[in-house]
C-alpha atoms as a PDB file:
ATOM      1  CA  UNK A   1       0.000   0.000   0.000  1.00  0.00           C
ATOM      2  CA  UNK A   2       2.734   2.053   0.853  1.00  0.00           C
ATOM      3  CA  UNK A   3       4.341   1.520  -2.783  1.00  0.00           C
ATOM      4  CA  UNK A   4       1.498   2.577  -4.342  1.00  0.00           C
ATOM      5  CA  UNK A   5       1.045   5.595  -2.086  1.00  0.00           C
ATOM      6  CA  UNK A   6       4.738   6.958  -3.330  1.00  0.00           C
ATOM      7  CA  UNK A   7       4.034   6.225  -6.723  1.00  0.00           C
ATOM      8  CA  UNK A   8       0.649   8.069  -6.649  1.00  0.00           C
ATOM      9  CA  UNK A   9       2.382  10.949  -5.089  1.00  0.00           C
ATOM     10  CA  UNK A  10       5.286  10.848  -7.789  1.00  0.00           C
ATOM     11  CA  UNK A  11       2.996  11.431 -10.731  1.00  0.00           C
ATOM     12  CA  UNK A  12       0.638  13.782  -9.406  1.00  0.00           C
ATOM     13  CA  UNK A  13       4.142  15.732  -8.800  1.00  0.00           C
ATOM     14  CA  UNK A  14       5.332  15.191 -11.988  1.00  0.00           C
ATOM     15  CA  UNK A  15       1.952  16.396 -13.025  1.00  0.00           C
ATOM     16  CA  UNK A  16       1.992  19.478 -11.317  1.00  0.00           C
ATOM     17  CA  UNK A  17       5.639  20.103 -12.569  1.00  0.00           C
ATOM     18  CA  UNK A  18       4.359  19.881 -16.118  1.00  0.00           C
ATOM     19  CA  UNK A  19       1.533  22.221 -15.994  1.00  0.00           C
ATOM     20  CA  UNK A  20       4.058  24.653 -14.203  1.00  0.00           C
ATOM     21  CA  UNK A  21       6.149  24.460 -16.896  1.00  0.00           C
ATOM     22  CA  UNK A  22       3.433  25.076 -19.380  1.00  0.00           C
ATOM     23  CA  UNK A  23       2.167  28.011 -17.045  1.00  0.00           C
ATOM     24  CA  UNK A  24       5.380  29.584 -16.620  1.00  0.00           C
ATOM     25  CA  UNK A  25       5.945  29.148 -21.175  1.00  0.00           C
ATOM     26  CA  UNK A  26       3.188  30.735 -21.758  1.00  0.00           C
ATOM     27  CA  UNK A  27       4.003  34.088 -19.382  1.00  0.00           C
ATOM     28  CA  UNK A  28       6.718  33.825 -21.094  1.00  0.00           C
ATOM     29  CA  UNK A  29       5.255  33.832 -24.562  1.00  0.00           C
ATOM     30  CA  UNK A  30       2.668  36.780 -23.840  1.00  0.00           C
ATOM     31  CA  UNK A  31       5.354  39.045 -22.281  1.00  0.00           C
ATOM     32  CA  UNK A  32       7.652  38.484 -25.521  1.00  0.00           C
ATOM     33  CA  UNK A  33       4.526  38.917 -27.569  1.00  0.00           C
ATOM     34  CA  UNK A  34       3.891  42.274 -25.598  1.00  0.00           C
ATOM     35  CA  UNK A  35       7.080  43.402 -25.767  1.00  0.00           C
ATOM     36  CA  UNK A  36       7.022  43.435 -29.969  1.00  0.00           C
ATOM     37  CA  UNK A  37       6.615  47.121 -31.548  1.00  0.00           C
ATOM     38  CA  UNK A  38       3.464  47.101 -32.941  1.00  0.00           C
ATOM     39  CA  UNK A  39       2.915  47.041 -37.004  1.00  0.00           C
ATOM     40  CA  UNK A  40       2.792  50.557 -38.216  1.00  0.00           C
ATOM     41  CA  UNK A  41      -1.051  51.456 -39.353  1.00  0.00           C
ATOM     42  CA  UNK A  42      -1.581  51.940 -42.855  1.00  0.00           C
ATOM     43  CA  UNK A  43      -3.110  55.275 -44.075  1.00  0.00           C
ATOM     44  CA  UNK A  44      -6.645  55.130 -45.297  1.00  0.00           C
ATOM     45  CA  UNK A  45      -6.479  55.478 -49.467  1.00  0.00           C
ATOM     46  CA  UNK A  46      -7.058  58.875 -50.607  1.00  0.00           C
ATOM     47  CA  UNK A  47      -7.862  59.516 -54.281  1.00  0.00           C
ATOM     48  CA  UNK A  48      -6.203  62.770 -53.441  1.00  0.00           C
ATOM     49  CA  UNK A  49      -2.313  60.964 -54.027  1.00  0.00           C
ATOM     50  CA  UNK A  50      -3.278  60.350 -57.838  1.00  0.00           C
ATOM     51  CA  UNK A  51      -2.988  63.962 -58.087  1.00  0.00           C
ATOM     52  CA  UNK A  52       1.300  62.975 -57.443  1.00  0.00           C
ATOM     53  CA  UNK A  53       1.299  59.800 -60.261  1.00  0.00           C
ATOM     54  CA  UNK A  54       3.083  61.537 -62.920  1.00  0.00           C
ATOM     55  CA  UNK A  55       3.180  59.018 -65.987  1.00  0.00           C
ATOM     56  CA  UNK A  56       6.151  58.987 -68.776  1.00  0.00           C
ATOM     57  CA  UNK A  57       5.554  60.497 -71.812  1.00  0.00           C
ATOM     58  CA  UNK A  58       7.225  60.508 -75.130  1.00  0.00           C
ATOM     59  CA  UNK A  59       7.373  62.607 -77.959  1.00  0.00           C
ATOM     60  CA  UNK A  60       7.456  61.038 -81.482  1.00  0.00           C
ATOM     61  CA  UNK A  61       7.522  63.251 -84.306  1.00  0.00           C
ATOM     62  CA  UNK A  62       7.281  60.956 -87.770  1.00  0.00           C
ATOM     63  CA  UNK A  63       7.406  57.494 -88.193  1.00  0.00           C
ATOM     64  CA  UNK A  64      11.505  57.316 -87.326  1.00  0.00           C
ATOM     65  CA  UNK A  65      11.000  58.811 -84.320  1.00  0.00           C
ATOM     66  CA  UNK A  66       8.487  56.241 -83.589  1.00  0.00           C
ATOM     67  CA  UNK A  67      10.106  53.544 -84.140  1.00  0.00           C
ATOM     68  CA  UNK A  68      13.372  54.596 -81.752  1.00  0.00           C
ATOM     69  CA  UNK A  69      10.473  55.348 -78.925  1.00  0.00           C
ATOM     70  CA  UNK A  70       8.404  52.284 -79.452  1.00  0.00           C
ATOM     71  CA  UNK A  71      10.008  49.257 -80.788  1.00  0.00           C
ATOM     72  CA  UNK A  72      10.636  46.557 -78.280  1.00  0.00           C
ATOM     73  CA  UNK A  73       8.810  48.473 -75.946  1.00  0.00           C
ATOM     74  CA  UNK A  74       5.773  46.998 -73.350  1.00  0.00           C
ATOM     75  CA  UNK A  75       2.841  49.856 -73.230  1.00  0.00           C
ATOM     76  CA  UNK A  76      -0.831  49.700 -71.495  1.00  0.00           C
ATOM     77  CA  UNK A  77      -3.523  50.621 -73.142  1.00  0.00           C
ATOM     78  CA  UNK A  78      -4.664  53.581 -71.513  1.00  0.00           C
ATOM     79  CA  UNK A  79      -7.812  54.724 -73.783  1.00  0.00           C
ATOM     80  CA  UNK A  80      -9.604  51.418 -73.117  1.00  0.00           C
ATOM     81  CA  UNK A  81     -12.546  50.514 -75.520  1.00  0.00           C
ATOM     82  CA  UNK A  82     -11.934  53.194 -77.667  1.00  0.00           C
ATOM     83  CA  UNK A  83      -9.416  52.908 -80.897  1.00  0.00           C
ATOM     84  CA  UNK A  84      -9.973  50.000 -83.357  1.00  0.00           C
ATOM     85  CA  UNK A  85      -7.062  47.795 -84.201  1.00  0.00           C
ATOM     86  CA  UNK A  86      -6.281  46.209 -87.257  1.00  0.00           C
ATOM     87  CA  UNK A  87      -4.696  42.994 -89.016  1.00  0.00           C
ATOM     88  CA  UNK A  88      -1.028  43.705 -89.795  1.00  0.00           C
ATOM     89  CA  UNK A  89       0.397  41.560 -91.955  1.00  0.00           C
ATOM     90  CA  UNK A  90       4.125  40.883 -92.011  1.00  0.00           C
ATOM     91  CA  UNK A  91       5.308  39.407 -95.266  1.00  0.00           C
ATOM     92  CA  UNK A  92       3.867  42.845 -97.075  1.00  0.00           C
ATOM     93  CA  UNK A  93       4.431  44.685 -94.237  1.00  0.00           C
ATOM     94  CA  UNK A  94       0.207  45.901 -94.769  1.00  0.00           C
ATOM     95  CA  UNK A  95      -2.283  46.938 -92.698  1.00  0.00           C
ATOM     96  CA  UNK A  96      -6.058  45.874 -93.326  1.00  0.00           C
ATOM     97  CA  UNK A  97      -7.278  49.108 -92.270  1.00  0.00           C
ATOM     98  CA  UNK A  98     -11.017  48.442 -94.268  1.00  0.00           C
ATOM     99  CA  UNK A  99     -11.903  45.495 -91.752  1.00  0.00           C
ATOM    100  CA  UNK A 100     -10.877  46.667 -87.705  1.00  0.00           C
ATOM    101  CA  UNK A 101     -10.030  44.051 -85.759  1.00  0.00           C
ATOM    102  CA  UNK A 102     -11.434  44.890 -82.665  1.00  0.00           C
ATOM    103  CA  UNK A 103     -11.046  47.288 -79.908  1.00  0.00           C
ATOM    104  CA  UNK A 104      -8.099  47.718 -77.074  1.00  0.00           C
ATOM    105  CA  UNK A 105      -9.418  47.107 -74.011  1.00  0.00           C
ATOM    106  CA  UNK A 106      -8.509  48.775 -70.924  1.00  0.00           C
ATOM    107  CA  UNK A 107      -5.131  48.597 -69.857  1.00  0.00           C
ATOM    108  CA  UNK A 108      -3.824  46.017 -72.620  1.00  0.00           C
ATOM    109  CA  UNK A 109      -0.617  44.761 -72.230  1.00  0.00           C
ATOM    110  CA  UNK A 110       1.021  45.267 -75.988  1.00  0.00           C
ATOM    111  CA  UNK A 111       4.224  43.794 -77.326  1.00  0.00           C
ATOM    112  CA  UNK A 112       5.212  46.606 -79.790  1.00  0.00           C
ATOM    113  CA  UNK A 113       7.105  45.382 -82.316  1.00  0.00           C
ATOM    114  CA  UNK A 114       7.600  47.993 -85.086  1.00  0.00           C
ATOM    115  CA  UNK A 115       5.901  51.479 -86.227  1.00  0.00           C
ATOM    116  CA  UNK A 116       4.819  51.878 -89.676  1.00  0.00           C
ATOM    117  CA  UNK A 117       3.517  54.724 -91.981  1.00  0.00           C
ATOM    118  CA  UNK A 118       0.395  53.930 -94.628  1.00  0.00           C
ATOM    119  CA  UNK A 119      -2.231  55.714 -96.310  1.00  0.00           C
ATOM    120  CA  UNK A 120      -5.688  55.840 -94.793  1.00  0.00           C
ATOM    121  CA  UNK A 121      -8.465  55.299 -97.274  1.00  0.00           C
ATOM    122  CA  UNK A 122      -9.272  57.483 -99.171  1.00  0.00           C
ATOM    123  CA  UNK A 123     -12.086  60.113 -97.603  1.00  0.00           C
ATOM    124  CA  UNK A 124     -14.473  62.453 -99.092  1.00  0.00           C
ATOM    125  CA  UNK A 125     -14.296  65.989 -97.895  1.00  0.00           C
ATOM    126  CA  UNK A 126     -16.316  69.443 -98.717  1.00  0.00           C
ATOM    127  CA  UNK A 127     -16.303  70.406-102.501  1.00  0.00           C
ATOM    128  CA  UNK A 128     -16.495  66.449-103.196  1.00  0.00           C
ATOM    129  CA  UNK A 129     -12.343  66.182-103.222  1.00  0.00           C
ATOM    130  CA  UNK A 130     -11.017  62.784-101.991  1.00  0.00           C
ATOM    131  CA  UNK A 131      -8.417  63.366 -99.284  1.00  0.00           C
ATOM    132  CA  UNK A 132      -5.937  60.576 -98.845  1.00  0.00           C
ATOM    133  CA  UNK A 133      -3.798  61.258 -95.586  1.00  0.00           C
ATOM    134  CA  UNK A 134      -0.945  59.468 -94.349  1.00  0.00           C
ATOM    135  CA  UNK A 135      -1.061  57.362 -90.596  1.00  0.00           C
ATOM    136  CA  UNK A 136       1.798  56.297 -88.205  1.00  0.00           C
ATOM    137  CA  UNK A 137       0.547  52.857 -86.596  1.00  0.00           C
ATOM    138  CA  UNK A 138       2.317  51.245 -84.072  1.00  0.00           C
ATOM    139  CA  UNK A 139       2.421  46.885 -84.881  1.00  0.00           C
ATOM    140  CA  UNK A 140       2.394  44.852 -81.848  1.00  0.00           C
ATOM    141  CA  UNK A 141       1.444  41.354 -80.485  1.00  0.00           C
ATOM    142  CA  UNK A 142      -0.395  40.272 -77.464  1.00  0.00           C
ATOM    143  CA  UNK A 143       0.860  37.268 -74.691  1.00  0.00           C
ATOM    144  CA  UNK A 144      -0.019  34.337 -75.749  1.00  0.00           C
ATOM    145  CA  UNK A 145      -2.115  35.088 -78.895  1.00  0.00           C
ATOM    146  CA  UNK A 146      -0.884  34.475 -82.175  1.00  0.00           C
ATOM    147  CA  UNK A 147      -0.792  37.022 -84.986  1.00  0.00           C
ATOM    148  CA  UNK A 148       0.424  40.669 -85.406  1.00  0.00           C
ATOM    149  CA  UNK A 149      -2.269  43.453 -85.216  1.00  0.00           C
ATOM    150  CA  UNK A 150      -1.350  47.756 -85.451  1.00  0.00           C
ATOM    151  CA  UNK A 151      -2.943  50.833 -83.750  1.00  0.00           C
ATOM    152  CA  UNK A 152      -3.045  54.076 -85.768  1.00  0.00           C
ATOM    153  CA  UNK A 153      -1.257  56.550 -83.256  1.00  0.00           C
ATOM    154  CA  UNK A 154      -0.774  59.577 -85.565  1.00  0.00           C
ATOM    155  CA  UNK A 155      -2.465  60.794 -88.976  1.00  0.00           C
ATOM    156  CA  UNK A 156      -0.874  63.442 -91.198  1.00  0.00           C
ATOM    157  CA  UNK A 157      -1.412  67.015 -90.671  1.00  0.00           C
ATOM    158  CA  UNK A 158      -0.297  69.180 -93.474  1.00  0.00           C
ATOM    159  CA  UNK A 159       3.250  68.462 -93.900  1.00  0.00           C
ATOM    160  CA  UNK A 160       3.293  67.075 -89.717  1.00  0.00           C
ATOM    161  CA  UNK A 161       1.904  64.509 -87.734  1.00  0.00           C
ATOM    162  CA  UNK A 162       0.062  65.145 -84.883  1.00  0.00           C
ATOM    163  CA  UNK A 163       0.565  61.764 -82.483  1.00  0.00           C
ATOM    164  CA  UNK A 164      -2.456  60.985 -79.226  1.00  0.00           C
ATOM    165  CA  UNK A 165       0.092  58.393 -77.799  1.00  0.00           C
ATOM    166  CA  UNK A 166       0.136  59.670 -74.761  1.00  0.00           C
ATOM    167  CA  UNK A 167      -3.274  59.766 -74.186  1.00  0.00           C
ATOM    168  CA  UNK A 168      -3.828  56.184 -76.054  1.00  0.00           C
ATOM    169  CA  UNK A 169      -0.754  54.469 -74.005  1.00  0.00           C
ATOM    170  CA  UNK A 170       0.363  53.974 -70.597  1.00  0.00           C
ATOM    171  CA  UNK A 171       4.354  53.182 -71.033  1.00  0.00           C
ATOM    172  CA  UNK A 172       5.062  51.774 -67.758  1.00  0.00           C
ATOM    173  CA  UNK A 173       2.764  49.401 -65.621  1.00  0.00           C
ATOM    174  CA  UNK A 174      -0.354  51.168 -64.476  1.00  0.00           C
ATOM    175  CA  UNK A 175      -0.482  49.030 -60.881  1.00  0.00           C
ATOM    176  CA  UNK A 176       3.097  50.130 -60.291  1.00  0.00           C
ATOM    177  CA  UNK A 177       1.666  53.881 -61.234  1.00  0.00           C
ATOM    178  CA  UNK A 178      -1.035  53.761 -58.535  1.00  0.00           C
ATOM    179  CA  UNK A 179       0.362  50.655 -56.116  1.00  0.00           C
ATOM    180  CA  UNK A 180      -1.396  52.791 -53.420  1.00  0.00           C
ATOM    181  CA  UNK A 181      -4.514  51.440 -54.460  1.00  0.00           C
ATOM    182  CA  UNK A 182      -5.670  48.800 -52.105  1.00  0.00           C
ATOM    183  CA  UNK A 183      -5.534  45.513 -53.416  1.00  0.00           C
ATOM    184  CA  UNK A 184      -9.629  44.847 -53.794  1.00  0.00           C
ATOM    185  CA  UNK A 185      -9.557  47.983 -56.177  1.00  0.00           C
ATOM    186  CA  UNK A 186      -7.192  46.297 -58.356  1.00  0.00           C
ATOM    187  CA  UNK A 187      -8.926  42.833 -58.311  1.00  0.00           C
ATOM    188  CA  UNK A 188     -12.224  44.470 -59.567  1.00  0.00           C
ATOM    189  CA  UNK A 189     -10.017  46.242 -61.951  1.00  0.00           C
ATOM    190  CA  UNK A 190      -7.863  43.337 -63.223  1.00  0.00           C
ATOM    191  CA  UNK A 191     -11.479  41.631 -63.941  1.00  0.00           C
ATOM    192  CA  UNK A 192     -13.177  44.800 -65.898  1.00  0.00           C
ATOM    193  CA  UNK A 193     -15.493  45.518 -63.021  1.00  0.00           C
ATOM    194  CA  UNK A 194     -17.069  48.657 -61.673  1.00  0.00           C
ATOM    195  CA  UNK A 195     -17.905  48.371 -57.687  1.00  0.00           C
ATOM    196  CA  UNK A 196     -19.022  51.435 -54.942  1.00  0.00           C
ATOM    197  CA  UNK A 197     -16.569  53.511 -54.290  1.00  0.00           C
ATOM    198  CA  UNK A 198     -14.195  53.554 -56.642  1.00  0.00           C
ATOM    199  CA  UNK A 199     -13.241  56.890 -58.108  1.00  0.00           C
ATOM    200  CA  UNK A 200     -13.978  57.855 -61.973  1.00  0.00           C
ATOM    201  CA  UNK A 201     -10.216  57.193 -62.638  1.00  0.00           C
ATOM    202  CA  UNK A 202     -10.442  53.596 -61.056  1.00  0.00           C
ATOM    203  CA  UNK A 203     -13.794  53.000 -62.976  1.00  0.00           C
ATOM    204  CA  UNK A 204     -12.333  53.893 -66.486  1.00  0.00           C
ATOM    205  CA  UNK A 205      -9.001  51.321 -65.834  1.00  0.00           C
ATOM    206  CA  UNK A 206     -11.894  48.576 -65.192  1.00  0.00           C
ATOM    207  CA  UNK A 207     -14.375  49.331 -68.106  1.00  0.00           C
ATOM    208  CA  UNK A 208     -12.928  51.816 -70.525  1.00  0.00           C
ATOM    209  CA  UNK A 209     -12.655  55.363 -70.802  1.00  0.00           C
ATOM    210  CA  UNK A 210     -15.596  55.551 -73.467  1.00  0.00           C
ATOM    211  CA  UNK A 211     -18.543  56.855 -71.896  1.00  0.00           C
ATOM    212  CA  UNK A 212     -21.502  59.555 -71.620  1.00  0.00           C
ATOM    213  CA  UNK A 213     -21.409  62.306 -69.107  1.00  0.00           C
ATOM    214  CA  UNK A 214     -24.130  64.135 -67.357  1.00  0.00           C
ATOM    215  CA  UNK A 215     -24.014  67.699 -66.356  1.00  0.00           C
ATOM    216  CA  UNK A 216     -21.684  68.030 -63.261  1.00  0.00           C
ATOM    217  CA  UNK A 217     -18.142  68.301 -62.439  1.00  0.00           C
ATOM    218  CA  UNK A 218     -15.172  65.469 -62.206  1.00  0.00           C
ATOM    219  CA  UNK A 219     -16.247  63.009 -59.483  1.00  0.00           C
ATOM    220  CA  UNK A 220     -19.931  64.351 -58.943  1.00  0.00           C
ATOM    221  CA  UNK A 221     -22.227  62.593 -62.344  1.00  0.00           C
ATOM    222  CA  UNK A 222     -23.364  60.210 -64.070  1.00  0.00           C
ATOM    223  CA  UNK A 223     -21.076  58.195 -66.134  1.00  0.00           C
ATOM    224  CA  UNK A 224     -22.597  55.642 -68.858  1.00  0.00           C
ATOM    225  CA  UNK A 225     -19.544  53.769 -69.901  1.00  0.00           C
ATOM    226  CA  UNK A 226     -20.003  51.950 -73.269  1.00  0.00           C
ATOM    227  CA  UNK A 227     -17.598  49.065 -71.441  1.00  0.00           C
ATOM    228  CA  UNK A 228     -17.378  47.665 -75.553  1.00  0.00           C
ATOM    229  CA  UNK A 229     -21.232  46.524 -75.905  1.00  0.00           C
ATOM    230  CA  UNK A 230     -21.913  46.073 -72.109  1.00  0.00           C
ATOM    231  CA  UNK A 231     -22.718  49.278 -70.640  1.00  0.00           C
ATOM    232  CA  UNK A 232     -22.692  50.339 -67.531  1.00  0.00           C
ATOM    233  CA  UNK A 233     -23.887  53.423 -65.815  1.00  0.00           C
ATOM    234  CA  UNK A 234     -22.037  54.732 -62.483  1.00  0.00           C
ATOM    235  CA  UNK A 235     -23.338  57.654 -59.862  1.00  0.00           C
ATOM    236  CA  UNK A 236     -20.080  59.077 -58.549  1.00  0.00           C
ATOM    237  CA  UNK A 237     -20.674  61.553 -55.691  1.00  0.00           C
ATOM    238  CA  UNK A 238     -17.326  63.164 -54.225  1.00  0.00           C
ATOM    239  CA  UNK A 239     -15.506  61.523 -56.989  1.00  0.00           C
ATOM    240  CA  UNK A 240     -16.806  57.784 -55.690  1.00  0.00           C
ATOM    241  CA  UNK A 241     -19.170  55.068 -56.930  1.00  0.00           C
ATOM    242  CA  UNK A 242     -22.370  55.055 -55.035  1.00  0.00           C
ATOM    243  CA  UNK A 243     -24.356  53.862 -57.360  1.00  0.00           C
ATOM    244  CA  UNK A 244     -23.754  51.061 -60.258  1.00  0.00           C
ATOM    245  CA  UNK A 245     -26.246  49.802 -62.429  1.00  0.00           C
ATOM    246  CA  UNK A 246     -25.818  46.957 -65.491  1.00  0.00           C
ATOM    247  CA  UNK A 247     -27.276  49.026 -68.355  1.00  0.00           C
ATOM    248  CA  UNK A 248     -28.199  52.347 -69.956  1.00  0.00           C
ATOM    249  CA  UNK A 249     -28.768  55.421 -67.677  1.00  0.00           C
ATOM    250  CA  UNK A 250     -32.939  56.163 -68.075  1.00  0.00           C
END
């Protein structure tokens, strides 16, 4: 009886010894966990930091000068759903410019390739007198897709060319640009959707920058984005979403 006694006694020691030593790791634990600096908040997004994104721009003036600025360059579409491509086609080195190709969406990633100078067709003006003028197209390829397509991105002017590029490209990574975005911003983005509270910039990255305005200013209307046969109309009230509605405005 005795034996048993001093055995009982040994384990409920050894017990007790074990759930000090949990007690005493776990103080432990909570006063190293206490002792950490804590994680720096992070600011609240302000659309007002846009206002600092300042995004390169070049300056092509004929089709040489294109070339040097664009060839083997990466650009983003930044006039989404607006400008028709076309089918380029190597071998002649011709663009198929009666039969577009489609439309650049928002924020495209393009391969450019090459720029190239052709005639428009021919177009009719006053007094009856066919006008032929000249265009500066820029020939690129898309990731993973097969075939080479070109953008005009300047038509003759007189003896000039007057070029839109930077207002039709984007020539370094728009979610570097504006990384201060939070992250749900960019998802709806990346998948061409419009949700409450994004600002009128954030809307046109997702669907396209042609659209219908109401009366008002920047950031306080009614925006009916085309968004390339799927429209969408957005009430933006201190320059964010709070209303979206699938479809024409009434």
């Amino acid at each position: 009886m005795e034996t048993d006694w001093k055995k009982r006694t040994q384990v409920f020691i050894i017990i007790l010894l074990i759930l000090a030593g949990l007690r005493l790791g776990f103080i432990l634990y909570e006063r190293h966990e206490a002792s950490k600096p804590a994680a720096p908040a992070q600011p609240a997004y302000s659309s007002n930091w846009d206002e600092y994104v300042t995004p390169k721009k070049i300056f092509p003036y004929d089709v040489k000068s294109a070339k040097e600025e664009f060839a083997g360059k990466t650009v983003w579409v930044r006039s989404g759903n607006q400008v028709s491509y076309f089918r380029f086609n190597p071998a002649t080195r011709l663009i198929d410019l009666k039969h577009p190709a489609g439309v650049l969406g928002p924020l495209e990633k393009l391969n450019v390739k090459d720029a190239v100078e052709q005639k428009a067709p021919a177009s009719v003006g006053n007094g009856q007198l066919s006008i032929l003028q000249k265009q500066i197209f820029v020939v690129f390829e898309r990731d993973g897709e097969n075939g080479t397509h070109a953008v005009p991105v300047a038509t003759e002017t007189g003896e000039t060319y007057t070029f839109n590029v930077n207002d039709l490209f984007f020539f370094e990574d728009p979610h570097q640009l504006y990384k201060h975005w939070p992250a749900d911003v960019w998802s709806a983005i990346d998948h061409h959707e419009v949700k409450q509270g994004m600002n009128e910039l954030q809307a046109g990255f997702a669907v396209g920058t042609n659209a219908q305005v109401s009366s008002g200013d920047l950031g306080n209307r009614t925006v009916e984005y085309a968004n390339a046969g799927k429209p969408v109309t957005v009430t933006f009230e201190g320059n964010k979403a709070v209303q979206v509605v699938q479809g024409k405005s009434q």
